[in-house]
C-alpha atoms as a PDB file:
ATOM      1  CA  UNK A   1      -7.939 -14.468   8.344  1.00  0.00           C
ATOM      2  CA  UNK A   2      -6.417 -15.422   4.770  1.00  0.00           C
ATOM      3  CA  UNK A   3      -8.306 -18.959   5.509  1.00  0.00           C
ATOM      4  CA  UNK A   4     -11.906 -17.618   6.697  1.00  0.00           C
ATOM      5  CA  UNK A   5     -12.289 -14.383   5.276  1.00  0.00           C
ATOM      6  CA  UNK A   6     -14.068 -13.982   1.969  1.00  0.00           C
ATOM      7  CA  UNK A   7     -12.682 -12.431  -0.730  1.00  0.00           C
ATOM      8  CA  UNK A   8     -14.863  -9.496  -2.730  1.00  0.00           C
ATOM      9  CA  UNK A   9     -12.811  -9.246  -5.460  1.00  0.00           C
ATOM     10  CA  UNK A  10     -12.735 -11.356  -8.801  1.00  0.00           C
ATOM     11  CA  UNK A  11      -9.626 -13.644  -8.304  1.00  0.00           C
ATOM     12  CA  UNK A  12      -6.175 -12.583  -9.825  1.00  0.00           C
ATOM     13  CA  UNK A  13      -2.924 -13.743  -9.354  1.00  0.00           C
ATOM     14  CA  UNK A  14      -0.332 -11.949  -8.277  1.00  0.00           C
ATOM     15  CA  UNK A  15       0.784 -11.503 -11.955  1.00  0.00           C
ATOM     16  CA  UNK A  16      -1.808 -10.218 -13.059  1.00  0.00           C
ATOM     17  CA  UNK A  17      -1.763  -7.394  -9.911  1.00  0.00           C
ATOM     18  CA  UNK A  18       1.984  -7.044 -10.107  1.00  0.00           C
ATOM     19  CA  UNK A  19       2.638  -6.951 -14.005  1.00  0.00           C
ATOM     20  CA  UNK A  20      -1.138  -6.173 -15.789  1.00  0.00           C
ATOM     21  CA  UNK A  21      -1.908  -3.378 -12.805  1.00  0.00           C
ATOM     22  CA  UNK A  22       1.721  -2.233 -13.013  1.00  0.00           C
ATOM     23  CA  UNK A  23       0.314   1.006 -14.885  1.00  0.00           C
ATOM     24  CA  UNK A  24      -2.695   2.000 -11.996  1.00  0.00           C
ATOM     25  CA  UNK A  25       0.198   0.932  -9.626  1.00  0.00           C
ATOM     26  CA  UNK A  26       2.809   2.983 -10.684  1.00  0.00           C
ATOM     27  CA  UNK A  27       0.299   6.198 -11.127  1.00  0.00           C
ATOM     28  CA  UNK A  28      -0.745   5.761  -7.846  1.00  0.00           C
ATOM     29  CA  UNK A  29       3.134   6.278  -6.449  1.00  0.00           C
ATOM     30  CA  UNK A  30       3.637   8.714  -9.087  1.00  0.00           C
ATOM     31  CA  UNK A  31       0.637  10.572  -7.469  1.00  0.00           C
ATOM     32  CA  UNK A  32       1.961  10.317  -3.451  1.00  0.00           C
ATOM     33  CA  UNK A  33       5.244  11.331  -4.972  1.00  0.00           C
ATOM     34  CA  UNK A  34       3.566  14.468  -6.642  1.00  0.00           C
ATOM     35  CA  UNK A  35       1.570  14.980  -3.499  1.00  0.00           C
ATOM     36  CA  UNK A  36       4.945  14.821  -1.454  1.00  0.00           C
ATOM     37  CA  UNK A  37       6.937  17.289  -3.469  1.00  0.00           C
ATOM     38  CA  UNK A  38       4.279  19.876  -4.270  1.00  0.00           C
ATOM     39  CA  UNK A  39       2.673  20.378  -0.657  1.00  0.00           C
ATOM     40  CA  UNK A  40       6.258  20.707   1.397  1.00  0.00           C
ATOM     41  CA  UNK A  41       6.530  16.898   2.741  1.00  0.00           C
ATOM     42  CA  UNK A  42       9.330  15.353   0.346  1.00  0.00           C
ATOM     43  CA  UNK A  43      12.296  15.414   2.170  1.00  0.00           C
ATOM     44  CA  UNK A  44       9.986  14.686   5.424  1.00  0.00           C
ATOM     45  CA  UNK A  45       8.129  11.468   3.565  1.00  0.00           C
ATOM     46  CA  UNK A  46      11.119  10.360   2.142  1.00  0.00           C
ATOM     47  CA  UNK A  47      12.681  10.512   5.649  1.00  0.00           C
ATOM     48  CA  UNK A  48       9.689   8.425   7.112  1.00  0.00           C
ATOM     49  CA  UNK A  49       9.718   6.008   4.475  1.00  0.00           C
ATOM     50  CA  UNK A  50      13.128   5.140   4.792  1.00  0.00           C
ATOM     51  CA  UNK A  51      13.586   4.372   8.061  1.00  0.00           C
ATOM     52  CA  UNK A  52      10.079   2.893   8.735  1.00  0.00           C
ATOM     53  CA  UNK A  53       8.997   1.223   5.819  1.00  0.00           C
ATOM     54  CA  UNK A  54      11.270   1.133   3.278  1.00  0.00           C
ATOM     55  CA  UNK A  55      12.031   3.340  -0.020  1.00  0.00           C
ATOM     56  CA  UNK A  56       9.962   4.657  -2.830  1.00  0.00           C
ATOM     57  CA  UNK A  57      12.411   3.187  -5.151  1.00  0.00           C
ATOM     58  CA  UNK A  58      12.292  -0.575  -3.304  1.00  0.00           C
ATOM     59  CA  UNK A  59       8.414  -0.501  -4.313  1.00  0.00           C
ATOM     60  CA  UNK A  60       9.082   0.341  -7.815  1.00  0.00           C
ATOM     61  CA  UNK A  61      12.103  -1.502  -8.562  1.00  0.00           C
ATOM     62  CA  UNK A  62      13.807   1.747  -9.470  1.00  0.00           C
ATOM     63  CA  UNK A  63      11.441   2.814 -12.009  1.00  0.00           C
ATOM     64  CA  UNK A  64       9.925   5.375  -9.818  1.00  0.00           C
ATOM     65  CA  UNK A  65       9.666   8.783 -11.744  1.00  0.00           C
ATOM     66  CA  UNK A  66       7.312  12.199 -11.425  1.00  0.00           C
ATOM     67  CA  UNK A  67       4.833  12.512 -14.537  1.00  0.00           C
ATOM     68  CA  UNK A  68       5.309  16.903 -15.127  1.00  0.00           C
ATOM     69  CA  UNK A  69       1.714  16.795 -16.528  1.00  0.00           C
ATOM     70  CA  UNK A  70       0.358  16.024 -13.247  1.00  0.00           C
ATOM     71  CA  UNK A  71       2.297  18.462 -11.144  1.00  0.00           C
ATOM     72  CA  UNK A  72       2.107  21.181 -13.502  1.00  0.00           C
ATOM     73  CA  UNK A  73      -1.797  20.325 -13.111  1.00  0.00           C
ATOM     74  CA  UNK A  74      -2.171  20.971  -9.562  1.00  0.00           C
ATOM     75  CA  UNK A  75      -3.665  23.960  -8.514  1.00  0.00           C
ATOM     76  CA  UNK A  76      -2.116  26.007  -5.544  1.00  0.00           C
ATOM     77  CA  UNK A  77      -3.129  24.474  -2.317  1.00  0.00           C
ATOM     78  CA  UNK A  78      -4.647  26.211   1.020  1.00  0.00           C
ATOM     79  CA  UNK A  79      -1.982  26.991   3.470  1.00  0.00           C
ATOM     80  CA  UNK A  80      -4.426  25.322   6.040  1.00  0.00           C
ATOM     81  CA  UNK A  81      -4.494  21.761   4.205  1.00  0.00           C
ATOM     82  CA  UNK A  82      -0.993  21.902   2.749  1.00  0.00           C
ATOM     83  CA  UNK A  83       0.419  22.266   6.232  1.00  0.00           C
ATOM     84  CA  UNK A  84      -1.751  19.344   8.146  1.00  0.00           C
ATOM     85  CA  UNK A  85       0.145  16.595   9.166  1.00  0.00           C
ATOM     86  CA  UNK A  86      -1.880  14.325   7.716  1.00  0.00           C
ATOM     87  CA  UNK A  87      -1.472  14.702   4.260  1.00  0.00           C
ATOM     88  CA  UNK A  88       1.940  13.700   4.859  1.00  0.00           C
ATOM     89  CA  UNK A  89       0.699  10.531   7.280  1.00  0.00           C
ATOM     90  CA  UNK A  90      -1.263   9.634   4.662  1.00  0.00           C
ATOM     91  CA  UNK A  91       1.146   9.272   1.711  1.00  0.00           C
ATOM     92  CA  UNK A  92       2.940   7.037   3.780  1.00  0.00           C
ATOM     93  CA  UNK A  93       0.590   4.873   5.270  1.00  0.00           C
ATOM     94  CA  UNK A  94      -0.071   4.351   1.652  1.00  0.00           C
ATOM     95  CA  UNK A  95       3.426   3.083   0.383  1.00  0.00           C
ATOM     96  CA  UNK A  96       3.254   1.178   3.588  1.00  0.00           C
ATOM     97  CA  UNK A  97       0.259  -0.801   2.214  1.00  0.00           C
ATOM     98  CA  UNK A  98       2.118  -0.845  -0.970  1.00  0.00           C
ATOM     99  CA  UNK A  99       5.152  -2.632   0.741  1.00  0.00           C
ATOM    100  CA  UNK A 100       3.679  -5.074   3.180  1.00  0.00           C
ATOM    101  CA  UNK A 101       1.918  -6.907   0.345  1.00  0.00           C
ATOM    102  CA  UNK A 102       4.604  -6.898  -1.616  1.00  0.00           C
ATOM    103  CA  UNK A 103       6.499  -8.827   0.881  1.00  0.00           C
ATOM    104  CA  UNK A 104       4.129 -11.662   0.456  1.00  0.00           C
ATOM    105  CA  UNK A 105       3.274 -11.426  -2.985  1.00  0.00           C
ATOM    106  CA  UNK A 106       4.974 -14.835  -4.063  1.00  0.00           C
ATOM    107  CA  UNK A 107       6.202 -16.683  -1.474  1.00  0.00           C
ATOM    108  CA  UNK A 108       6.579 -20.139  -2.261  1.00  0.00           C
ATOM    109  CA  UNK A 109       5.751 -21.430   1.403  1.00  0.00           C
ATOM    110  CA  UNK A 110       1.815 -20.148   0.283  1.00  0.00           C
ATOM    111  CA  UNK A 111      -0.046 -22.635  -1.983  1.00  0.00           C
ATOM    112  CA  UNK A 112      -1.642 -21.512  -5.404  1.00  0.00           C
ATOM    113  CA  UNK A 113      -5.124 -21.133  -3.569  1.00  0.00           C
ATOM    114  CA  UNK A 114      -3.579 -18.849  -0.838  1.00  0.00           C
ATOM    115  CA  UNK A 115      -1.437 -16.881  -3.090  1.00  0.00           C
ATOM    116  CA  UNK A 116      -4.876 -16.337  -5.474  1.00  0.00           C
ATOM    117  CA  UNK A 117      -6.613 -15.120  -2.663  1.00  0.00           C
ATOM    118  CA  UNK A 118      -4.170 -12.751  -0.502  1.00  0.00           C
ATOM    119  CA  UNK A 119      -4.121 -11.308  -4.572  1.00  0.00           C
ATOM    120  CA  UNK A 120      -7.470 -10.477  -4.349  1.00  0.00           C
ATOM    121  CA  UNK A 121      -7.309  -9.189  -0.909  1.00  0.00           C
ATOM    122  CA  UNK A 122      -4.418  -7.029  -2.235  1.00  0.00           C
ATOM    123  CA  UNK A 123      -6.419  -5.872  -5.273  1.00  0.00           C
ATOM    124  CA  UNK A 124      -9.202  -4.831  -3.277  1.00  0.00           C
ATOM    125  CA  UNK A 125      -7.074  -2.888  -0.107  1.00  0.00           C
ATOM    126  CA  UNK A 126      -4.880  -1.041  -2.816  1.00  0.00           C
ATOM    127  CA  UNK A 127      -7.906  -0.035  -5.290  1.00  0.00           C
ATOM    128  CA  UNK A 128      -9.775   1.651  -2.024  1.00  0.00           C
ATOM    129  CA  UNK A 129      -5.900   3.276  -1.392  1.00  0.00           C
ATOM    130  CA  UNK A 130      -5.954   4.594  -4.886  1.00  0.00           C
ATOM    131  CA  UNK A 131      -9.794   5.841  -4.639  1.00  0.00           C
ATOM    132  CA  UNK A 132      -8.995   7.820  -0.993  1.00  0.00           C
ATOM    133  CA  UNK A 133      -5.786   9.350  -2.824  1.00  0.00           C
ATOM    134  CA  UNK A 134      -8.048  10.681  -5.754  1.00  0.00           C
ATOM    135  CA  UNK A 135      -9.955  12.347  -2.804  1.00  0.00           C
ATOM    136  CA  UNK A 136      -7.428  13.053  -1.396  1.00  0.00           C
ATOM    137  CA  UNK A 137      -6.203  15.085  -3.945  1.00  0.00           C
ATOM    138  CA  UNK A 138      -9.627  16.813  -4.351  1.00  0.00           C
ATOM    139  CA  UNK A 139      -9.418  17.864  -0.483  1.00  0.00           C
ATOM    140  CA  UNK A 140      -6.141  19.800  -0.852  1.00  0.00           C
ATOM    141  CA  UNK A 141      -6.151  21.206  -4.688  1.00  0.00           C
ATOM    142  CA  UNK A 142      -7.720  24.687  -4.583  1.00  0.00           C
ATOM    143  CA  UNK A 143     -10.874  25.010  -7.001  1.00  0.00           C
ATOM    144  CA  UNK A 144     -11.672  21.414  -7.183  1.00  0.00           C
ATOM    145  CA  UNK A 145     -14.135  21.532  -4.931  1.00  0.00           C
ATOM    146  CA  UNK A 146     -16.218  23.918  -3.130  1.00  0.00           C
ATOM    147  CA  UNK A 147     -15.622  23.671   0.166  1.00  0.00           C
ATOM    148  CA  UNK A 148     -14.292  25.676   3.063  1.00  0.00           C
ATOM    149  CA  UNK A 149     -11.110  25.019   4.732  1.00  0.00           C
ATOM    150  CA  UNK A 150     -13.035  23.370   8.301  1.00  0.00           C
ATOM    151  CA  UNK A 151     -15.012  21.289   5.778  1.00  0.00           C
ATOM    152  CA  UNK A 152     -11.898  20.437   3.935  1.00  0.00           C
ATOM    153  CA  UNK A 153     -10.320  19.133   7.227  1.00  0.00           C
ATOM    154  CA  UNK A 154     -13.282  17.053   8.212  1.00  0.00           C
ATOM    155  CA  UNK A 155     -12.852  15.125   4.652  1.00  0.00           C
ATOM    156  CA  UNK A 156      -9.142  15.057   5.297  1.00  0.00           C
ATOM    157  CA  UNK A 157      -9.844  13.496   8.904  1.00  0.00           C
ATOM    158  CA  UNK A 158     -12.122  11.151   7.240  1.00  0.00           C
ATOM    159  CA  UNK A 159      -9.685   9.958   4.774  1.00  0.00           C
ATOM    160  CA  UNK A 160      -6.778   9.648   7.294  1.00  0.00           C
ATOM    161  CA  UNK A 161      -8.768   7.534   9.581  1.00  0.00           C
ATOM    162  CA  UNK A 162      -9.846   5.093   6.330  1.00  0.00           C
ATOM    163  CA  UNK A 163      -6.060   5.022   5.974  1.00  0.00           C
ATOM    164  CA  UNK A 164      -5.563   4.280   9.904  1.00  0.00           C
ATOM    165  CA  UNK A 165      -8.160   1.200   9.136  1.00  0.00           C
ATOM    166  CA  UNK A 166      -6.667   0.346   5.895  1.00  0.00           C
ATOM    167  CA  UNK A 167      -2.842   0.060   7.485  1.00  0.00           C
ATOM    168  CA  UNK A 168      -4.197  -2.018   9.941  1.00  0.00           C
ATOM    169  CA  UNK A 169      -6.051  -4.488   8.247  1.00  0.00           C
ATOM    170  CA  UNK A 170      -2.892  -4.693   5.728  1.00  0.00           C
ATOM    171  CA  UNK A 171      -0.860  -5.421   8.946  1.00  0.00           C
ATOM    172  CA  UNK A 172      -2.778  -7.679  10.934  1.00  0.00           C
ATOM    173  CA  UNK A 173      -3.329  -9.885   7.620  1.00  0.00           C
ATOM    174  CA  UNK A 174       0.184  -9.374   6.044  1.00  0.00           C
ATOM    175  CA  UNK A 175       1.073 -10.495   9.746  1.00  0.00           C
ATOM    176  CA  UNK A 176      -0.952 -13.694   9.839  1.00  0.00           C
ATOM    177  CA  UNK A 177       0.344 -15.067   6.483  1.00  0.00           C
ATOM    178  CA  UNK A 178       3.522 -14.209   7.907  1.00  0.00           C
ATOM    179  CA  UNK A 179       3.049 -16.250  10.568  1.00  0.00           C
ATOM    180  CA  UNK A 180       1.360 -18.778   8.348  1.00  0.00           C
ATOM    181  CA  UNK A 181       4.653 -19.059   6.328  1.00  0.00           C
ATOM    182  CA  UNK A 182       7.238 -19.400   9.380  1.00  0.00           C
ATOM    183  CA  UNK A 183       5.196 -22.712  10.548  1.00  0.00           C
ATOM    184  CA  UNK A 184       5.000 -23.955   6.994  1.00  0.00           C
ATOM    185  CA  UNK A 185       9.041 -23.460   7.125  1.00  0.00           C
ATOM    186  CA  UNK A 186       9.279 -25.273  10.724  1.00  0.00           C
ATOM    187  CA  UNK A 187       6.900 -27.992   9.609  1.00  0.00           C
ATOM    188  CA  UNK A 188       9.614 -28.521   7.005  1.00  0.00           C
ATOM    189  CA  UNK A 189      12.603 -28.535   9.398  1.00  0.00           C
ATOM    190  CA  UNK A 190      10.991 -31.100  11.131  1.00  0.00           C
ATOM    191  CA  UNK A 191       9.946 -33.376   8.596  1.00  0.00           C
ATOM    192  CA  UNK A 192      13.268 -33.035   7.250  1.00  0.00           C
ATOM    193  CA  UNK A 193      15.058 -33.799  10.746  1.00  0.00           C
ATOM    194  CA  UNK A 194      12.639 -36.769  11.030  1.00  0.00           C
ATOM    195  CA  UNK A 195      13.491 -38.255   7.497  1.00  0.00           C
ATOM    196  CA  UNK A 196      17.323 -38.192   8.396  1.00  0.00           C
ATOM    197  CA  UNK A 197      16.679 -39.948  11.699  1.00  0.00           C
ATOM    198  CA  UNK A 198      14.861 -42.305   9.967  1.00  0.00           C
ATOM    199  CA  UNK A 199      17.041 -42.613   6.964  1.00  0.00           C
ATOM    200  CA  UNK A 200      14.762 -41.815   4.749  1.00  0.00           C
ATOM    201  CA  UNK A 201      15.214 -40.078   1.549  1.00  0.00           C
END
C-alpha cells in the first residue's frame, strides 16, 4: 500500500504536518475534547482512550487544553443525539487516527520518499477527520441545522461509518509500514551478523 497507492495530496513532510498544521491539529483535539465534555462522554472517552489507544495528552505532548469560546458556543444538544453511542465512538476513532500516524511519523527505518508520502497520506486521512467532526458538530448542536432528530441520526450513522472506513484504512496502512519497518530492521541484523562473520567492517 505505501509503495502502490497514489497519493492525492500535494507532498509535505512530516514537518510541515506536525509543526506548520500544529494549529488545525490542535483545534481539531480541542474540538473532540469539547465534544467529550459537553455531551456527557468525558470520563467515558477518556476511559477508552486510555486503555485502547493511548491519552489525549500523549497526542499533544501535554499541550492539550479546552478553548471556553468554543464550549460556551455550543448550543444545547437533543437528548436523542447527545445520548447515541456514537458520538462518543466517534471522538475516539478520531484520536485513534491521530495516534497511529503519529507512531510512524519519523521513523528512520522509512526513506525520505516513504516518509514524504505516508505525510501526504496522513494529511489527506486527518483533513477528511477534521471535515466529518465539523459535521459532526452540526448533527448534534441544536439550531444549526434544520433537521429532525431520525434525520439527525441518519447523518450521525453516516459519519460514524466514514469513521469505521477511515480507522481502517489508518490501520491496515499504519500496519503495513509497520511491517515494512520490522524487515528493514531484520535486513539490518543480518547484514550486520554477516559482516562480523566475514570480518568486515
Amino acid at each position: 500500500m505505501i509503495a502502490a497507492a497514489a497519493p492525492r495530496c500535494r507532498a509535505q513532510t512530516w514537518a510541515e504536518i506536525f509543526s506548520q498544521n500544529k494549529t488545525q491539529r490542535k483545534y481539531l483535539l480541542n474540538q473532540i475534547a469539547a465534544l467529550q465534555v459537553y455531551v456527557g462522554y468525558a470520563k467515558k472517552g477518556y476511559e477508552l482512550v486510555g486503555s485502547g489507544i493511548g491519552t489525549v495528552k500523549d497526542i499533544t505532548n501535554g499541550e492539550f487544553s479546552l478553548h471556553n469560546v468554543f464550549i460556551t458556543g455550543l448550543k444545547q444538544v437533543n437528548p436523542v443525539i447527545r445520548n447515541d453511542v456514537r458520538v462518543a465512538e466517534i471522538l475516539v476513532l478520531q484520536l485513534g487516527i491521530l495516534k497511529s500516524f503519529g507512531s510512524i511519523k519519523a521513523d528512520q527505518w522509512l526513506t525520505a520518499d516513504q516518509l514524504v508520502y505516508v505525510a501526504e497520506v496522513a494529511d489527506g486521512v486527518i483533513g477528511e477527520c477534521y471535515h466529518d467532526l465539523e459535521e459532526l458538530l452540526l448533527v448534534i448542536t441544536s439550531g444549526k441545522l434544520e433537521m429532525k432528530d431520525d434525520e439527525r441520526l441518519d447523518r450521525l450513522e453516516e459519519i460514524y461509518e466514514r469513521m469505521l472506513d477511515k480507522s481502517a484504512f489508518t490501520q491496515s496502512f499504519c500496519s503495513e509500514a509497520g511491517l515494512l519497518i520490522r524487515q528493514k530492521q531484520l535486513d539490518q541484523v543480518t547484514l550486520e551478523k554477516l559482516r562480523r562473520y566475514y570480518g568486515i567492517e
